[in-house]
PDB file of N, CA and C in Angstrom:
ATOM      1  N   UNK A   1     -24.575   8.696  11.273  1.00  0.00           N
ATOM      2  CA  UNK A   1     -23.234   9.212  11.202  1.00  0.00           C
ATOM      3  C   UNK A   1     -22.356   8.179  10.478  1.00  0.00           C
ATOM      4  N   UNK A   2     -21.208   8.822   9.645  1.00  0.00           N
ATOM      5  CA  UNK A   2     -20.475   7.890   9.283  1.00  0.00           C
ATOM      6  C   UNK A   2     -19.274   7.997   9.566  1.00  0.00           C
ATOM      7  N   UNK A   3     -18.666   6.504   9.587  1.00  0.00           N
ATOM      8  CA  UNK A   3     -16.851   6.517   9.449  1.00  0.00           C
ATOM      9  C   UNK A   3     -16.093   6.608   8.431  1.00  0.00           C
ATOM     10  N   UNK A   4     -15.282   6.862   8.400  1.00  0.00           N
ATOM     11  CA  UNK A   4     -14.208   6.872   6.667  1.00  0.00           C
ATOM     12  C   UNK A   4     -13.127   6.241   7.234  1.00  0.00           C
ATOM     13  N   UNK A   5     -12.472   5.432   6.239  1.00  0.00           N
ATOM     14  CA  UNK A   5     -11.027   4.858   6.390  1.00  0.00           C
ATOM     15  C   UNK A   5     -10.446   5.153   4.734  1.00  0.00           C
ATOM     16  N   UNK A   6      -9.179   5.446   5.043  1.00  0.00           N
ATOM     17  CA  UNK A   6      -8.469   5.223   3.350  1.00  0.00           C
ATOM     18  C   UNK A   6      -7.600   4.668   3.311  1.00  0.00           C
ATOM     19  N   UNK A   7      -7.612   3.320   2.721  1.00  0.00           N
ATOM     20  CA  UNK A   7      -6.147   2.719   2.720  1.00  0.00           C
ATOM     21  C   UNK A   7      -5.596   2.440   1.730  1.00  0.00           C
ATOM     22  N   UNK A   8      -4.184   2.536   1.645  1.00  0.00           N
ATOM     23  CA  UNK A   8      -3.201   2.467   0.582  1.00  0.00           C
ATOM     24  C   UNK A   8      -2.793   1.165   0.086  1.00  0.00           C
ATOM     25  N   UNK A   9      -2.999   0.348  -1.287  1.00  0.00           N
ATOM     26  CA  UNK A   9      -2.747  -1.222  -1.005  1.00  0.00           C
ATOM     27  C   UNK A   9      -1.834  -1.238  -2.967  1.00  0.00           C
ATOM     28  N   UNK A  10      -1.133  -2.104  -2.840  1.00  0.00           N
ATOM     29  CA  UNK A  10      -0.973  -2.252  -4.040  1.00  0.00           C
ATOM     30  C   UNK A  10      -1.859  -3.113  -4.972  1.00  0.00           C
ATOM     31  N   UNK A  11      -1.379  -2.856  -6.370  1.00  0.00           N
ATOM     32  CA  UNK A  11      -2.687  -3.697  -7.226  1.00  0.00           C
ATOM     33  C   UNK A  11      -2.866  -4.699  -6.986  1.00  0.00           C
ATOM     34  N   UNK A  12      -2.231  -5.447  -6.822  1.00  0.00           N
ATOM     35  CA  UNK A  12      -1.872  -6.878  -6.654  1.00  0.00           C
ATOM     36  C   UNK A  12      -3.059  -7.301  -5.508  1.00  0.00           C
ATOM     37  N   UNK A  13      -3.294  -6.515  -4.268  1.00  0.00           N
ATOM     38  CA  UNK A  13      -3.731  -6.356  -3.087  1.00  0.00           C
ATOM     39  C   UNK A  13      -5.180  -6.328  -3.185  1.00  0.00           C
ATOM     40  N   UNK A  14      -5.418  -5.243  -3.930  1.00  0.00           N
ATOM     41  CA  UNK A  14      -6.641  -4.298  -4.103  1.00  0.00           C
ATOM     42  C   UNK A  14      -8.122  -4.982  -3.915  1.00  0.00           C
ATOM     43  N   UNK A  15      -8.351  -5.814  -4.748  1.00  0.00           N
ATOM     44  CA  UNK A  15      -9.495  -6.971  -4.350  1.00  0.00           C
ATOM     45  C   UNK A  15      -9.611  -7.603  -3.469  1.00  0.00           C
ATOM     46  N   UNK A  16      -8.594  -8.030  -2.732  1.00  0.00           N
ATOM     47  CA  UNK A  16      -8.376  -8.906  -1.550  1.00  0.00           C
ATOM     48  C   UNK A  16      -8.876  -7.974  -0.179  1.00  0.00           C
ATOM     49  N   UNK A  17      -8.221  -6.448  -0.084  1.00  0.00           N
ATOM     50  CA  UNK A  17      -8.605  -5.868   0.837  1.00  0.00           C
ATOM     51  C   UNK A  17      -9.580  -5.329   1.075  1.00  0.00           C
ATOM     52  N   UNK A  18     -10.724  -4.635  -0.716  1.00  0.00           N
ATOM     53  CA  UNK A  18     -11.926  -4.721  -0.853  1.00  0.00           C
ATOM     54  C   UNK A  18     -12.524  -5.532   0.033  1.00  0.00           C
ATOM     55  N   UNK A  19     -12.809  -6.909  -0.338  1.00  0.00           N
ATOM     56  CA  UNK A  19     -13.338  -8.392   0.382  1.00  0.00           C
ATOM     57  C   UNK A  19     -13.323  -8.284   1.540  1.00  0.00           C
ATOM     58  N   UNK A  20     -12.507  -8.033   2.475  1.00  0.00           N
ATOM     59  CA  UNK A  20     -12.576  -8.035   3.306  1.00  0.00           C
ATOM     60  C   UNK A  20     -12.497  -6.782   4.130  1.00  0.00           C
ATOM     61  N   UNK A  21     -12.590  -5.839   3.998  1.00  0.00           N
ATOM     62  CA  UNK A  21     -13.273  -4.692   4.645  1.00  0.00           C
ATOM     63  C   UNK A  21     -14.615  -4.706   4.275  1.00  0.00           C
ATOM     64  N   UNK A  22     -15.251  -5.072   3.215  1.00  0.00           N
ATOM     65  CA  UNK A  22     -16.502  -5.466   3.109  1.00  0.00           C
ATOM     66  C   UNK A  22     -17.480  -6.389   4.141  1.00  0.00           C
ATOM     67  N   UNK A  23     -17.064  -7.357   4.197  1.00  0.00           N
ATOM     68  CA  UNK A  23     -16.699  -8.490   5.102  1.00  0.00           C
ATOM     69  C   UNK A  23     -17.021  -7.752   6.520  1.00  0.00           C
ATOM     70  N   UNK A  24     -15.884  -6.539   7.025  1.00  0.00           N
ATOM     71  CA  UNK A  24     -16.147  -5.813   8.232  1.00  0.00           C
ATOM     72  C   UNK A  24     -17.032  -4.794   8.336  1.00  0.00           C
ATOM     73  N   UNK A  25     -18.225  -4.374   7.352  1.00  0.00           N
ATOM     74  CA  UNK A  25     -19.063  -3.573   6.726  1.00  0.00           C
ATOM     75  C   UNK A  25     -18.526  -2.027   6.558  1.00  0.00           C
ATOM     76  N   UNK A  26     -17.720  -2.384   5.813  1.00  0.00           N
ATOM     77  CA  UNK A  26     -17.142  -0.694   5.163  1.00  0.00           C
ATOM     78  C   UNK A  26     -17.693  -1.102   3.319  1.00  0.00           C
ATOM     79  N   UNK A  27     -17.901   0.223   2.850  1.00  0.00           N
ATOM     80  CA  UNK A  27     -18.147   0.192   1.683  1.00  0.00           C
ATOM     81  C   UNK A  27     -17.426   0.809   1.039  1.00  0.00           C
ATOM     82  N   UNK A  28     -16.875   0.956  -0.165  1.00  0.00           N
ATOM     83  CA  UNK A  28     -15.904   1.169  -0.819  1.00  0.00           C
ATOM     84  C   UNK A  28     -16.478   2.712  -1.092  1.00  0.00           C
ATOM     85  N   UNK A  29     -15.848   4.086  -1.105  1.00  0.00           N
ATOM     86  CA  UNK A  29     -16.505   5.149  -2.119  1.00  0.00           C
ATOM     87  C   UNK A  29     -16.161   5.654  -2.508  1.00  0.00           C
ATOM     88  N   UNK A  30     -14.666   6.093  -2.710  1.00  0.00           N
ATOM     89  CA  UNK A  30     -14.172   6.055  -4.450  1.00  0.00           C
ATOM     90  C   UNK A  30     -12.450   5.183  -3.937  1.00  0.00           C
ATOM     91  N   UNK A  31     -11.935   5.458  -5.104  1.00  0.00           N
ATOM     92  CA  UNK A  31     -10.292   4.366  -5.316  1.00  0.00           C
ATOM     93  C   UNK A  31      -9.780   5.455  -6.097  1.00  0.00           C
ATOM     94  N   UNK A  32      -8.411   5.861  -6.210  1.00  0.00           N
ATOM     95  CA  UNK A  32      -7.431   6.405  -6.883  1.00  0.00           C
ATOM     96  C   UNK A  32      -6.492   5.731  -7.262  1.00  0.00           C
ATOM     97  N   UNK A  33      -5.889   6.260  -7.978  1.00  0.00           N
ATOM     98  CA  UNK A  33      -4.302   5.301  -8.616  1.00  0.00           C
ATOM     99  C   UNK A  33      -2.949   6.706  -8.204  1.00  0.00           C
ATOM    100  N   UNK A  34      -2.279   6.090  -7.516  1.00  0.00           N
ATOM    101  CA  UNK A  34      -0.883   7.193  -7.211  1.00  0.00           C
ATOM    102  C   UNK A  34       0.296   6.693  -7.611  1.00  0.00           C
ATOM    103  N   UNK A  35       0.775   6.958  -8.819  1.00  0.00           N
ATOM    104  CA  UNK A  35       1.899   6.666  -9.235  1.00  0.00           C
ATOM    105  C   UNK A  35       3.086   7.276  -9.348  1.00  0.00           C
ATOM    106  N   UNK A  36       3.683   8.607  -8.415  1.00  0.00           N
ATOM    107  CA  UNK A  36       4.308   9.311  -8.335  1.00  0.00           C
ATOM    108  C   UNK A  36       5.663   8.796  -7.343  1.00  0.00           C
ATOM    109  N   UNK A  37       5.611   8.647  -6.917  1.00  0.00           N
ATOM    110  CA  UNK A  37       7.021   7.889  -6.234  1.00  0.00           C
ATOM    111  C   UNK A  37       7.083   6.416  -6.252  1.00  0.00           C
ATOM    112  N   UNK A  38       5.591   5.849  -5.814  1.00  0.00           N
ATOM    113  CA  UNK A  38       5.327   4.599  -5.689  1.00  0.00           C
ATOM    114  C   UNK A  38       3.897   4.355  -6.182  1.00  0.00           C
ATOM    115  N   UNK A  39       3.789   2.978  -7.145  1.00  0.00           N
ATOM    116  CA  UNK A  39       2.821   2.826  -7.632  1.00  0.00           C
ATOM    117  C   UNK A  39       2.063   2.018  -6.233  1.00  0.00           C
ATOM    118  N   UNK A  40       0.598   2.790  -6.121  1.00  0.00           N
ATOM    119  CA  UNK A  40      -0.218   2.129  -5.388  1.00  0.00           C
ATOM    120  C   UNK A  40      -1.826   2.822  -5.331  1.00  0.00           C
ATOM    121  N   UNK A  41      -2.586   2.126  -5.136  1.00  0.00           N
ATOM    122  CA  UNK A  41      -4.054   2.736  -5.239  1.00  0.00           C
ATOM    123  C   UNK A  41      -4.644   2.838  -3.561  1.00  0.00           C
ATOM    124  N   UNK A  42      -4.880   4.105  -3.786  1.00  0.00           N
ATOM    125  CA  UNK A  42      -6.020   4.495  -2.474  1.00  0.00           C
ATOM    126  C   UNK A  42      -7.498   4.366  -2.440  1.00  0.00           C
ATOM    127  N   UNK A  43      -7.684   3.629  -1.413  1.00  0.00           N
ATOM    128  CA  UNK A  43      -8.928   3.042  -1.299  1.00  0.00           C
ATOM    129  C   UNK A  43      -9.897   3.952  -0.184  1.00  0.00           C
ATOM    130  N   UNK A  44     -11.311   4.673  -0.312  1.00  0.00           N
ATOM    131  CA  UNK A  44     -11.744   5.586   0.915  1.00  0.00           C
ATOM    132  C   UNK A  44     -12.963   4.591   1.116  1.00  0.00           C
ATOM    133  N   UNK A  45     -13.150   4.289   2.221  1.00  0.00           N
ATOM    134  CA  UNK A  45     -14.131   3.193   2.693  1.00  0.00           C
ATOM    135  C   UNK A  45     -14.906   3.997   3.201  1.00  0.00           C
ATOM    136  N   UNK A  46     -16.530   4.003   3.629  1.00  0.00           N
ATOM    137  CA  UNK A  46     -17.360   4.419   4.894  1.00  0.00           C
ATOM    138  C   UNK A  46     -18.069   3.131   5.140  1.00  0.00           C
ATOM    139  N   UNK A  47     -18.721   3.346   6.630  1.00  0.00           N
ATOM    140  CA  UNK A  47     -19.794   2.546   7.328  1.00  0.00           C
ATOM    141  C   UNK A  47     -20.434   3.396   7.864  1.00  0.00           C
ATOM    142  N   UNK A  48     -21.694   3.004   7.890  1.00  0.00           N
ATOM    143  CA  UNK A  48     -22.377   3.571   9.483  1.00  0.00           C
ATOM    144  C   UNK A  48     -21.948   3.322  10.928  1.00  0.00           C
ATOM    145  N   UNK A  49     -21.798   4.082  11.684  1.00  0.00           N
ATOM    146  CA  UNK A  49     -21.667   3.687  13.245  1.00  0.00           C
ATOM    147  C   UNK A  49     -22.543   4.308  14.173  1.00  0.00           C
TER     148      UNK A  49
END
């Protein structure tokens, strides 16, 4: 079974929070860019649990 998380980080951010949700064994599985009110990229993580 898996978990999903999606989190919202700015660019600036983006690698840093990669790293370390990695780190907590989530894997990255896809990223978006949302630039409509506020520029920021969404990140959808899974793990196994």
């Amino acid at each position: 079974m898996k978990e999903y998380k999606i989190v919202e980080v700015k660019k600036s951010q983006a690698e840093a929070v990669m790293n370390e949700m990695a780190r907590q064994g989530w894997e990255v599985v896809s990223t978006n860019f949302w630039g409509y009110w506020k520029i920021s990229i969404m990140i959808t993580f899974s793990r196994d649990i």
